[in-house]
C-alpha atoms as a PDB file:
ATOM      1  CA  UNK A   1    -111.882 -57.470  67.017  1.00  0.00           C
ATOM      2  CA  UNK A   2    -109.337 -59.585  66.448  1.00  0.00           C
ATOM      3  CA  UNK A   3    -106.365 -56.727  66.708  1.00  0.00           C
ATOM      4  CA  UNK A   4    -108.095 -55.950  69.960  1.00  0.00           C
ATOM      5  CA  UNK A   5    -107.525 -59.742  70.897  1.00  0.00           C
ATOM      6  CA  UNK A   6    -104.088 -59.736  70.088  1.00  0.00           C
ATOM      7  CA  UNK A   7    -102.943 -56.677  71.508  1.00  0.00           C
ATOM      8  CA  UNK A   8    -104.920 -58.162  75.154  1.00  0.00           C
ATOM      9  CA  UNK A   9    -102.934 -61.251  74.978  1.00  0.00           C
ATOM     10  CA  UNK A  10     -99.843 -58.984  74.348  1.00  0.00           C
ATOM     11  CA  UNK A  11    -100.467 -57.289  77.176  1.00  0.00           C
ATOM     12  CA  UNK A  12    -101.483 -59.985  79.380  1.00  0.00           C
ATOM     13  CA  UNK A  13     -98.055 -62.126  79.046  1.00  0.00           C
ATOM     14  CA  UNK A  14     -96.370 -58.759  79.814  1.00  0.00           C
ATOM     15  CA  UNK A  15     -98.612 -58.334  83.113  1.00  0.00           C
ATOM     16  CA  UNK A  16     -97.562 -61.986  83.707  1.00  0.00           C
ATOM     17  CA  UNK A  17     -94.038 -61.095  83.429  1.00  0.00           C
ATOM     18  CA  UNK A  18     -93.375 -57.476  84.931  1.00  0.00           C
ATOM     19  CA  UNK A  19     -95.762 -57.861  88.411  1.00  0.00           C
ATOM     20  CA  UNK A  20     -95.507 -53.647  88.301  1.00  0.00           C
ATOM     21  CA  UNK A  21     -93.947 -50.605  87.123  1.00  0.00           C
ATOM     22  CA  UNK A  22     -91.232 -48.618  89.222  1.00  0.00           C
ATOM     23  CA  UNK A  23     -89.812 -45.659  88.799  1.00  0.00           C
ATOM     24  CA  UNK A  24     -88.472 -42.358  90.467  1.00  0.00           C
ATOM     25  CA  UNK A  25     -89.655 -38.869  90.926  1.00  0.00           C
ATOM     26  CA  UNK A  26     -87.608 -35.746  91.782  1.00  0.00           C
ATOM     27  CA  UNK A  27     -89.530 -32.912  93.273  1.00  0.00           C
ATOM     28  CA  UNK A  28     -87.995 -29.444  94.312  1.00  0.00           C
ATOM     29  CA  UNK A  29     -88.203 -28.917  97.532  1.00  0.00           C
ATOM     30  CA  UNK A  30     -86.411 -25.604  98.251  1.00  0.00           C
ATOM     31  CA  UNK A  31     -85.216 -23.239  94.912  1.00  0.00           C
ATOM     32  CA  UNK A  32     -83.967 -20.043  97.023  1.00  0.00           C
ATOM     33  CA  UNK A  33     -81.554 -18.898  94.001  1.00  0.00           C
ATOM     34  CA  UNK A  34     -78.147 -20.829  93.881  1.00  0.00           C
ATOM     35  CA  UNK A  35     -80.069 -22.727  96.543  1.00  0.00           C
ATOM     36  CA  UNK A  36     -81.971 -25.515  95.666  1.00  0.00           C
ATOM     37  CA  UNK A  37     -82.848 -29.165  97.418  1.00  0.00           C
ATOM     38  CA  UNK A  38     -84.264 -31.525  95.928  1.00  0.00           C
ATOM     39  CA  UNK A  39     -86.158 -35.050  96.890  1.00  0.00           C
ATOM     40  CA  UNK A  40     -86.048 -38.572  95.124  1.00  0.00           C
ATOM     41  CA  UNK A  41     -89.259 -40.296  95.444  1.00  0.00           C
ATOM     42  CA  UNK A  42     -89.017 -44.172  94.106  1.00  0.00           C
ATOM     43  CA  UNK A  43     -92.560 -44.507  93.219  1.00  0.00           C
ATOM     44  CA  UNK A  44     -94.718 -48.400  92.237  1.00  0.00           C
ATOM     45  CA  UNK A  45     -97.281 -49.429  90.158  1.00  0.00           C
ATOM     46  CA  UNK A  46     -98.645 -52.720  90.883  1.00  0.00           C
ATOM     47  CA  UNK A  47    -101.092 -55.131  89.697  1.00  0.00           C
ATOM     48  CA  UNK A  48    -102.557 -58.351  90.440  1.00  0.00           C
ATOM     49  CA  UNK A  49    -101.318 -61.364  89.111  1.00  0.00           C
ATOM     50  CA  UNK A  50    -104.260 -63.286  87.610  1.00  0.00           C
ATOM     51  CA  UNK A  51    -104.760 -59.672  86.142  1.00  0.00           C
ATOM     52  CA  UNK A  52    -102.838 -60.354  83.406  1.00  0.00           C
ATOM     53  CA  UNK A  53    -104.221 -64.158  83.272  1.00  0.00           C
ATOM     54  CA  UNK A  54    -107.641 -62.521  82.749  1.00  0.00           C
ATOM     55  CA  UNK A  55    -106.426 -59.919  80.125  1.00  0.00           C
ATOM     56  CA  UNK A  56    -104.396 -62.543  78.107  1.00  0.00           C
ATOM     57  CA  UNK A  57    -107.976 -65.491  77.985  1.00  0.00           C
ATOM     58  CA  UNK A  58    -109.582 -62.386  77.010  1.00  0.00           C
ATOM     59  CA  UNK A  59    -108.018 -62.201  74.431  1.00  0.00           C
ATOM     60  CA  UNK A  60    -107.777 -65.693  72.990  1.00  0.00           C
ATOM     61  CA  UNK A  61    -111.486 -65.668  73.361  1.00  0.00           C
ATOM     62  CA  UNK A  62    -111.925 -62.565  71.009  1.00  0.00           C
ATOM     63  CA  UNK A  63    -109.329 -63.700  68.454  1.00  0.00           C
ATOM     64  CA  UNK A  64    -111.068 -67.168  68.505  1.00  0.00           C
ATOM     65  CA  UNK A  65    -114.484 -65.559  67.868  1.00  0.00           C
ATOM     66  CA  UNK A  66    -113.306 -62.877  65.107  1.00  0.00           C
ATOM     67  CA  UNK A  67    -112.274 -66.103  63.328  1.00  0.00           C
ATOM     68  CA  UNK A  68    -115.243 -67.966  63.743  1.00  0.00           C
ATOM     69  CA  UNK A  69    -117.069 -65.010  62.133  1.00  0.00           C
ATOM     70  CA  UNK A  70    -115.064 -65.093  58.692  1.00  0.00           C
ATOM     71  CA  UNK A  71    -117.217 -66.142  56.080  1.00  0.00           C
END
Protein backbone atom coordinates (compact mmCIF):
# COMPACT_ATOMS: atom_id res chain seq x y z
CA UNK A 1 0.00 0.00 0.00
CA UNK A 2 2.44 2.22 0.63
CA UNK A 3 4.30 1.85 -3.04
CA UNK A 4 0.81 2.48 -4.30
CA UNK A 5 0.89 5.80 -2.17
CA UNK A 6 4.01 6.89 -3.44
CA UNK A 7 3.72 6.24 -6.93
CA UNK A 8 -0.05 8.49 -6.57
CA UNK A 9 1.78 11.33 -5.12
CA UNK A 10 4.35 10.87 -7.99
CA UNK A 11 1.91 11.15 -10.28
CA UNK A 12 -0.11 13.78 -8.80
CA UNK A 13 2.84 16.56 -8.68
CA UNK A 14 3.36 15.56 -12.35
CA UNK A 15 -0.52 16.23 -13.13
CA UNK A 16 0.14 19.47 -11.18
CA UNK A 17 2.91 20.33 -13.39
CA UNK A 18 2.16 19.13 -17.11
CA UNK A 19 -1.88 20.37 -17.30
CA UNK A 20 -1.92 17.64 -20.52
CA UNK A 21 -0.19 15.64 -22.99
CA UNK A 22 0.33 16.82 -26.74
CA UNK A 23 1.46 15.26 -29.43
CA UNK A 24 1.14 14.69 -33.31
CA UNK A 25 -0.30 12.12 -35.56
CA UNK A 26 0.45 11.50 -39.27
CA UNK A 27 -2.17 9.64 -41.16
CA UNK A 28 -1.94 8.67 -44.97
CA UNK A 29 -4.25 10.14 -46.76
CA UNK A 30 -3.61 9.20 -50.42
CA UNK A 31 -0.69 6.20 -51.21
CA UNK A 32 -1.37 5.92 -55.17
CA UNK A 33 2.35 4.46 -55.77
CA UNK A 34 5.12 7.22 -55.89
CA UNK A 35 2.07 9.18 -54.79
CA UNK A 36 1.41 9.63 -51.40
CA UNK A 37 -0.13 12.69 -49.07
CA UNK A 38 -0.05 12.71 -45.94
CA UNK A 39 -1.85 14.75 -42.85
CA UNK A 40 -0.36 16.07 -39.45
CA UNK A 41 -2.86 15.93 -36.78
CA UNK A 42 -1.53 17.81 -33.38
CA UNK A 43 -3.58 15.88 -31.03
CA UNK A 44 -4.28 16.88 -26.64
CA UNK A 45 -4.77 15.15 -23.69
CA UNK A 46 -6.04 17.13 -20.92
CA UNK A 47 -6.93 16.90 -17.40
CA UNK A 48 -8.29 18.80 -14.64
CA UNK A 49 -6.27 20.56 -12.36
CA UNK A 50 -7.36 19.59 -8.83
CA UNK A 51 -7.03 16.10 -10.61
CA UNK A 52 -3.74 15.80 -9.75
CA UNK A 53 -4.42 17.60 -6.18
CA UNK A 54 -6.77 14.65 -5.54
CA UNK A 55 -4.32 11.92 -6.84
CA UNK A 56 -1.28 13.38 -4.91
CA UNK A 57 -3.68 13.62 -0.95
CA UNK A 58 -4.47 10.25 -2.05
CA UNK A 59 -1.62 9.31 -1.74
CA UNK A 60 -0.24 10.87 1.42
CA UNK A 61 -3.28 9.38 3.00
CA UNK A 62 -2.29 5.72 1.98
CA UNK A 63 1.42 6.14 2.78
CA UNK A 64 0.33 7.66 6.17
CA UNK A 65 -1.94 4.66 6.89
CA UNK A 66 0.57 1.78 5.61
CA UNK A 67 2.74 3.33 8.35
CA UNK A 68 0.37 3.45 10.96
CA UNK A 69 -0.16 -0.30 10.37
CA UNK A 70 3.61 -1.38 11.07
CA UNK A 71 3.78 -3.23 14.09
Amino acid sequence: MRVLGIVLIIAGVLMLVFRGLNFQTEKTIVDAGPLQINKKENRQIGWPGYAGGVAAIAGVVLVIAAEKRKP
